[in-house]
Protein backbone atom coordinates (compact mmCIF):
# COMPACT_ATOMS: atom_id res chain seq x y z
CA UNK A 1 74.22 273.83 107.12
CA UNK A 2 71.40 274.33 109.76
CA UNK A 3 68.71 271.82 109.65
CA UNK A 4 70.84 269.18 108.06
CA UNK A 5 71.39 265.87 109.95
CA UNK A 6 74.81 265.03 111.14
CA UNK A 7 76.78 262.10 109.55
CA UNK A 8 78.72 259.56 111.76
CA UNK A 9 81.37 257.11 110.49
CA UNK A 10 80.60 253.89 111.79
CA UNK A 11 83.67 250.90 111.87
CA UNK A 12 83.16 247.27 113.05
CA UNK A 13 86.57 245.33 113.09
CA UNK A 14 86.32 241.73 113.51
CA UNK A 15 88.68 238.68 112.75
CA UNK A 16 87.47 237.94 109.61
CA UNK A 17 84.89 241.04 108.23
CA UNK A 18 85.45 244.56 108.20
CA UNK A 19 82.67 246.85 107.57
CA UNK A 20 82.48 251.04 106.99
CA UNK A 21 78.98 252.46 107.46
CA UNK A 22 78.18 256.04 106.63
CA UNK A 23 74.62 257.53 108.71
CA UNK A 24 72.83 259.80 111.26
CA UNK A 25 73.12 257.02 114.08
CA UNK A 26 69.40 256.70 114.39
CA UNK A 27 68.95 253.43 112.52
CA UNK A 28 69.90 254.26 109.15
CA UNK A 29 72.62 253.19 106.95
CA UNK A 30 73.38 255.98 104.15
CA UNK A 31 76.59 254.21 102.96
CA UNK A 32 78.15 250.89 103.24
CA UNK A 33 81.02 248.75 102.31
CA UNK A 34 81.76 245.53 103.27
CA UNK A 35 85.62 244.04 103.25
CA UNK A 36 87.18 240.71 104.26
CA UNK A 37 89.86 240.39 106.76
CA UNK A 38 93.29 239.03 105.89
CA UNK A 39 95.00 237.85 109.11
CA UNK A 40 98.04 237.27 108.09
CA UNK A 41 98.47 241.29 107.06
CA UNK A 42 97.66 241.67 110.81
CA UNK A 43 96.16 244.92 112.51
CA UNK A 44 98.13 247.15 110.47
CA UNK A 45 97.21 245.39 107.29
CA UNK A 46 93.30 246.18 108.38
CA UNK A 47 93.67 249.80 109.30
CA UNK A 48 95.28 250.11 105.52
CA UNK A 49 91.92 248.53 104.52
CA UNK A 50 89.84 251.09 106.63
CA UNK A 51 92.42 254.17 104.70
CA UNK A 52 92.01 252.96 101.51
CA UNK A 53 87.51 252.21 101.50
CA UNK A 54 86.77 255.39 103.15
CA UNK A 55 87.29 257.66 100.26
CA UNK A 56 85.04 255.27 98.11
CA UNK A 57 82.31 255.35 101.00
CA UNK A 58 82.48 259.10 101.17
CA UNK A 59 82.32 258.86 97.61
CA UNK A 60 78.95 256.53 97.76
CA UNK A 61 77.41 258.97 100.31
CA UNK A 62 78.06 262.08 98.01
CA UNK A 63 79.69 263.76 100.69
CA UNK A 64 83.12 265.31 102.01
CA UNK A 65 85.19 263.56 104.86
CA UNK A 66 84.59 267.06 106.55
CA UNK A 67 81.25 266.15 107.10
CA UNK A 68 81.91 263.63 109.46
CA UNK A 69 81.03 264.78 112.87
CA UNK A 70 82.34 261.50 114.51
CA UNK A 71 83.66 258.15 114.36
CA UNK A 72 82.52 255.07 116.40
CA UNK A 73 84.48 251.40 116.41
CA UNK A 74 82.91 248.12 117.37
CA UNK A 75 85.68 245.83 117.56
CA UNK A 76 86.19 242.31 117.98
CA UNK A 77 87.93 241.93 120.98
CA UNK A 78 87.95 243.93 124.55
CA UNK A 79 88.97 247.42 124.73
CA UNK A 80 89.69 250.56 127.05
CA UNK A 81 87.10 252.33 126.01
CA UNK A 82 87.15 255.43 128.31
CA UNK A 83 91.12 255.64 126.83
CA UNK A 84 89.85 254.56 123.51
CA UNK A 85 92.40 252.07 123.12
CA UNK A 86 92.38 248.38 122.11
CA UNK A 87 93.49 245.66 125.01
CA UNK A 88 93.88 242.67 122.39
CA UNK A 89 92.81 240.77 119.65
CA UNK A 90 92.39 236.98 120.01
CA UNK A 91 92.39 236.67 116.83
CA UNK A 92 94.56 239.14 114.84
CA UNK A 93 98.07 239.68 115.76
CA UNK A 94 99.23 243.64 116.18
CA UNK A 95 96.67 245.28 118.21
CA UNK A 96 97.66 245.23 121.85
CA UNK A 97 97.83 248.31 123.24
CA UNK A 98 96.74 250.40 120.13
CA UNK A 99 95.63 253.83 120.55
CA UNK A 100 92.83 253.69 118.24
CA UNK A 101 90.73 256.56 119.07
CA UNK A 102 93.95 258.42 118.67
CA UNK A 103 94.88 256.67 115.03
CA UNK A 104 91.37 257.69 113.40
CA UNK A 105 91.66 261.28 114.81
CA UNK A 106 94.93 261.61 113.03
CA UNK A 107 94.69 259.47 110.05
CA UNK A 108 90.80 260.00 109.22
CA UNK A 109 90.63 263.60 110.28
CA UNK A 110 87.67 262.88 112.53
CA UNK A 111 87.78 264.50 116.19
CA UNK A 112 85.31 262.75 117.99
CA UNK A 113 85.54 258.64 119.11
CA UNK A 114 83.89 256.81 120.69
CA UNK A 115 85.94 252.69 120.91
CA UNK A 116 83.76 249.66 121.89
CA UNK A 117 83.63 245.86 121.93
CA UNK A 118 81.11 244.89 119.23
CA UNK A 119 79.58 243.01 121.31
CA UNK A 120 78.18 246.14 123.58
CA UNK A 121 77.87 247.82 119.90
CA UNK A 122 75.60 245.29 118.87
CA UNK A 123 73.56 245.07 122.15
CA UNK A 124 72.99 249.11 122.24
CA UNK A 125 71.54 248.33 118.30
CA UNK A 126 69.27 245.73 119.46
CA UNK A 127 68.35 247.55 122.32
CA UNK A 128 67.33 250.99 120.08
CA UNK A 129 66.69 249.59 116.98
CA UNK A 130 66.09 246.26 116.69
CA UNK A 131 64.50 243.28 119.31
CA UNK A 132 65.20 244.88 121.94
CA UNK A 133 63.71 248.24 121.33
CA UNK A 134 62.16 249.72 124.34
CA UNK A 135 62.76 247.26 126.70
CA UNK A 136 64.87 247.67 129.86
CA UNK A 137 67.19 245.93 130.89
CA UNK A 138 68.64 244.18 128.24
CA UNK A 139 71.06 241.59 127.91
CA UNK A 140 72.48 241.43 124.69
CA UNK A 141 74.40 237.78 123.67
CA UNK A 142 76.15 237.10 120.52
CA UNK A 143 77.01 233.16 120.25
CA UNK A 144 79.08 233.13 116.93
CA UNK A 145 82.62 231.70 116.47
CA UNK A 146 83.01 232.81 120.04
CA UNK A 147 80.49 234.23 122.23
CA UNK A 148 80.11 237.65 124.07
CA UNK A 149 77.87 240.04 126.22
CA UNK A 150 76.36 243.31 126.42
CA UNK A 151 74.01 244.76 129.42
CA UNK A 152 72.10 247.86 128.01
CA UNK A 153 70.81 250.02 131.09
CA UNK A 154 68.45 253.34 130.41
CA UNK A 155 69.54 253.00 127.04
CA UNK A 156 73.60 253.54 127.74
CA UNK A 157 75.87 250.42 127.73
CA UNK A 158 77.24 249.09 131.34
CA UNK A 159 80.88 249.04 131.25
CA UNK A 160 81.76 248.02 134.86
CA UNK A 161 84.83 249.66 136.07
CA UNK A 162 85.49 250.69 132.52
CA UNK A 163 86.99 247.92 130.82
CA UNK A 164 84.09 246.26 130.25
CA UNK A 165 81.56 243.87 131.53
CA UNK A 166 79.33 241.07 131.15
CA UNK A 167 81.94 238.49 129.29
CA UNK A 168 78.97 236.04 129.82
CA UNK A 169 81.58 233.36 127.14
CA UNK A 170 84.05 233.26 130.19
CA UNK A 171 81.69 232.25 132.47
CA UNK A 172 82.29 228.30 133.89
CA UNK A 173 79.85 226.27 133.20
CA UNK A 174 79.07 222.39 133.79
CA UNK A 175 80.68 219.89 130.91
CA UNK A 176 78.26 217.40 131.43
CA UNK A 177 81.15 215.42 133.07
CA UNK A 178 80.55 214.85 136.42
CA UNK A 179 82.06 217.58 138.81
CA UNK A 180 84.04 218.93 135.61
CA UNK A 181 83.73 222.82 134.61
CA UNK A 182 84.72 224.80 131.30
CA UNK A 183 84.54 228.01 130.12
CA UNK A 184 80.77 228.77 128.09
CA UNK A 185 82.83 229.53 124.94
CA UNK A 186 84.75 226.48 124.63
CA UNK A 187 81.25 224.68 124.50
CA UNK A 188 78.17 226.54 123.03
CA UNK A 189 80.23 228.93 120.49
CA UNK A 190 80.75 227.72 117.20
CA UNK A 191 84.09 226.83 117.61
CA UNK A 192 83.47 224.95 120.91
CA UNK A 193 81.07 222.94 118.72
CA UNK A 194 83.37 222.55 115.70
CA UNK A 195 86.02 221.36 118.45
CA UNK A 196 83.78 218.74 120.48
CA UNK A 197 82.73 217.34 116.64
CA UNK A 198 86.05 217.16 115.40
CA UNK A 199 86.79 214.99 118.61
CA UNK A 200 84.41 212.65 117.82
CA UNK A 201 85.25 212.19 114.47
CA UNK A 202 88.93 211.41 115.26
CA UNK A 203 88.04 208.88 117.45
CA UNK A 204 85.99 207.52 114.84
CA UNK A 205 82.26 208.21 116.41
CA UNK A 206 81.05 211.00 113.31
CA UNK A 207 81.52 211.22 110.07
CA UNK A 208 79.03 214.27 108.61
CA UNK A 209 76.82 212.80 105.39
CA UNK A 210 79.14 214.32 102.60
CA UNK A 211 82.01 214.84 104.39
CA UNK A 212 85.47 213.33 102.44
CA UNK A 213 87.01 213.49 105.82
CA UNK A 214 90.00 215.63 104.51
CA UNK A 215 89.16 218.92 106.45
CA UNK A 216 88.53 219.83 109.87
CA UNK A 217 85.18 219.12 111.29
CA UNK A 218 82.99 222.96 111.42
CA UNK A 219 80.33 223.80 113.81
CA UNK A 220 78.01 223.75 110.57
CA UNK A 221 78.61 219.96 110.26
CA UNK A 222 77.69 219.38 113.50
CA UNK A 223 74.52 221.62 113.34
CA UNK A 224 73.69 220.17 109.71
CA UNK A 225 73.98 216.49 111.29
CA UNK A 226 72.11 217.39 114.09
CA UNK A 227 69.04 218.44 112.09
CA UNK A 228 69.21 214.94 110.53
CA UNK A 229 68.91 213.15 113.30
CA UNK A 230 72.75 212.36 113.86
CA UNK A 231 72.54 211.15 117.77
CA UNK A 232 76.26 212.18 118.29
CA UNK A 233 75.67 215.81 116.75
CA UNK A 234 72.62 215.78 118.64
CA UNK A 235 74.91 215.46 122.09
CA UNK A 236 77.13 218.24 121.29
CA UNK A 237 74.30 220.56 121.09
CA UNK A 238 72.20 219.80 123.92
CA UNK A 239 75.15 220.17 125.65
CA UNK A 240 76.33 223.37 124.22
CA UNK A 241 72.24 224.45 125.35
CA UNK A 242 72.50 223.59 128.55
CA UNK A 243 75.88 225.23 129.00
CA UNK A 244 74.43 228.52 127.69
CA UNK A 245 71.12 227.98 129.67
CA UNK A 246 73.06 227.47 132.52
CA UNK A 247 74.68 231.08 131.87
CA UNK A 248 71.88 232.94 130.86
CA UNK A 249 70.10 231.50 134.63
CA UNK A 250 73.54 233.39 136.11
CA UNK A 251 72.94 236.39 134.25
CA UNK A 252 69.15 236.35 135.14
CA UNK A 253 69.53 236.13 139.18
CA UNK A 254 71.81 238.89 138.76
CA UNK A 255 70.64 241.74 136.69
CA UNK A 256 67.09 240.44 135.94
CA UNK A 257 67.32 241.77 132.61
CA UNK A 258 63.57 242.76 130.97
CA UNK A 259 64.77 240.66 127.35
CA UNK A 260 67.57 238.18 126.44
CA UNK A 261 68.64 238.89 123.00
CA UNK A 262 70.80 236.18 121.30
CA UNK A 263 72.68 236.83 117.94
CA UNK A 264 75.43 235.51 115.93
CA UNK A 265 76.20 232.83 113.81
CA UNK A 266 75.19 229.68 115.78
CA UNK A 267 71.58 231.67 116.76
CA UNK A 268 70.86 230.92 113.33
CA UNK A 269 70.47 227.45 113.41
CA UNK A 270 66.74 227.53 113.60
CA UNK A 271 63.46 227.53 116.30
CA UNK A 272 64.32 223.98 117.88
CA UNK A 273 68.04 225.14 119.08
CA UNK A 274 66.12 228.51 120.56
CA UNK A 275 63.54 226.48 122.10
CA UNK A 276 66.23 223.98 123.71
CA UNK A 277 68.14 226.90 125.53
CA UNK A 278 64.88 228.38 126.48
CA UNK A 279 64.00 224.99 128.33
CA UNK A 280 67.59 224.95 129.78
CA UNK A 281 67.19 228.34 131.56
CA UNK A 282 63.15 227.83 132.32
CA UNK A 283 64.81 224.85 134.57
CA UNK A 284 67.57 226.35 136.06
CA UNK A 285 66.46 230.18 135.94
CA UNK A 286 65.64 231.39 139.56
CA UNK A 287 61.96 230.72 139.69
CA UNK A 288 60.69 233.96 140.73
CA UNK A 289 62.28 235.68 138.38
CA UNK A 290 60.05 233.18 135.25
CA UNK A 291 57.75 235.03 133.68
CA UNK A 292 59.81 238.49 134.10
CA UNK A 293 61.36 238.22 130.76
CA UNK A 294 62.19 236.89 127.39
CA UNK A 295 64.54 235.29 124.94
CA UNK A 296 64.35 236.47 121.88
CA UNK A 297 66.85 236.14 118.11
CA UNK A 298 68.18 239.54 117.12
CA UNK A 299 67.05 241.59 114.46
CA UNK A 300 69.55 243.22 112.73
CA UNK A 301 71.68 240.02 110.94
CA UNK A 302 74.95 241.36 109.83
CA UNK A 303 74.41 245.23 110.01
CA UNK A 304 74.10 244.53 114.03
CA UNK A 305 77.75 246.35 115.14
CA UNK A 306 77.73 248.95 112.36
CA UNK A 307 74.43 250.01 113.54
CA UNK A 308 75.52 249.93 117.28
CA UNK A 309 79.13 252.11 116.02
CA UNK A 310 77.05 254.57 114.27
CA UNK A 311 75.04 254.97 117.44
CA UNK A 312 77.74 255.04 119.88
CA UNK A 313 79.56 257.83 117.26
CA UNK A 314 76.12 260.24 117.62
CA UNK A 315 76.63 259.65 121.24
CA UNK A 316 79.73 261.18 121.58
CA UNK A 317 78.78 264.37 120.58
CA UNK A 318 74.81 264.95 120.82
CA UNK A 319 73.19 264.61 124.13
């Protein structure tokens, strides 16, 4: 009816959560429902998942799945999104290649799509709604079990040549071994971490107070022991700083963003790992450009991609 506001199905497909989101893409969540991922059922065993919790979200919203204007997807892994199909999945098996856009236009009788990595979902939510609200340009970074990019420009995500952009967890950065280089992500995202501390505990340098030593070492362990005072936890962390300093310095000389916004999982380890990256890139940020702009935790915990597909759902149909 005129003068009612539109409702947009919002979809964030990850490795390990699933979430359905039911709203007018402005912020607000009318409906919500949270799942966990199986991998072993594989793509097709999540898009069952999606099926079968829609009818219950409609049903939580008080509304018909006629009233959904549009769908938007924040998914976990890099996409076409001008095709609306998924590339891959590093960590689900079954999605290479899928025409999404086309699967939710048949199967959840919505017409409009609109198919992004959640990590450009999440940085057009933190750029409208939450720490990054009104400032421009933004660089969005989510540093979780691995760790991606977004660059919000007059409030629309940059997309490159249009299969994305700013994979800041690919860029190289220094190991800390003399004239050695990695990839960001294998040192500064929570696996990288989980992966350097499980390396020192096999060769017998870390044992984390209350481990039993009968599971793998987890990037929590290494932040927990790190907090105590645990010199060897404390290495693998200045060194996953520096690494991401040393990326976010790249980032800054390039697009000179107006705010740094840093999510995900290993974000929330508290002020003094945010205060070590911020001394990594004050030192190796171009020095003109100090001053210009800020780093700053996101807002918008684990809502962050279902608020960024519920936006990127309005925008496919309302100007």
């Amino acid at each position: 009816m005129e003068g009612e506001e539109p409702t947009f199905l919002g979809i964030e497909i990850g490795g390990t959560k699933l979430q359905l989101a039911l709203g007018p893409g402005d912020g607000r969540i009318v409906a919500l429902r949270r799942l966990t991922v199986e991998p072993v059922h594989g793509a097709s065993g999540i898009r069952a998942q999606i099926v079968s919790a829609l009818p219950a979200l409609l049903d939580d919203a008080r509304i018909d799945r006629s009233a959904i204007v549009a769908a938007g997807v924040g998914f976990g892994g890099p996409v076409d999104a001008l095709e609306g199909r998924i590339e891959r999945s590093f960590q689900i098996q079954g999605w290479e290649g899928f025409p999404l856009s086309d699967w939710i236009r048949r199967e959840l009788g919505v017409r409009a799509t609109s198919v992004h990595n959640d990590a450009d979902a999440a940085g057009l939510a933190e750029s409208r709604f939450g720490a990054g609200r009104g400032l421009d340009p933004l660089l969005y970074i989510t540093v979780g079990s691995g760790i991606g990019g977004a660059l919000i420009l007059n409030d629309r995500i940059y997309r490159g040549a249009g299969r994305g952009a700013v994979e800041i967890g690919h860029i190289l950065v220094p190991t800390g071994d003399p004239g050695k280089w990695d990839e960001l992500e294998r040192i500064a995202s929570g696996w990288g971490i989980a992966r350097a501390g499980q390396a020192l505990f096999d060769a017998g340098r870390f044992l984390p107070e209350g481990h039993d030593g009968t599971r793998p070492i987890s990037g929590l362990d290494v932040a927990q022991a790190s907090q105590k005072g645990v010199a060897e936890a404390l290495a693998v962390l200045v060194r996953a700083q520096e690494a991401l300093g040393f990326a976010i310095a790249q980032a800054v000389a390039l697009v000179a963003p107006r705010r740094i916004v840093i999510g995900g999982g290993v974000s929330m380890i508290g002020a003094s790992w945010f205060r070590g990256v911020r001394e990594a890139v004050d030192r190796l940020a171009l020095s003109p450009f100090l001053g210009s702009f800020e780093i700053v935790p996101a807002a918008l915990g684990e809502e962050v991609v279902i608020q960024g597909a519920l936006a990127l759902a309005r925008d496919s149909v309302l100007p």
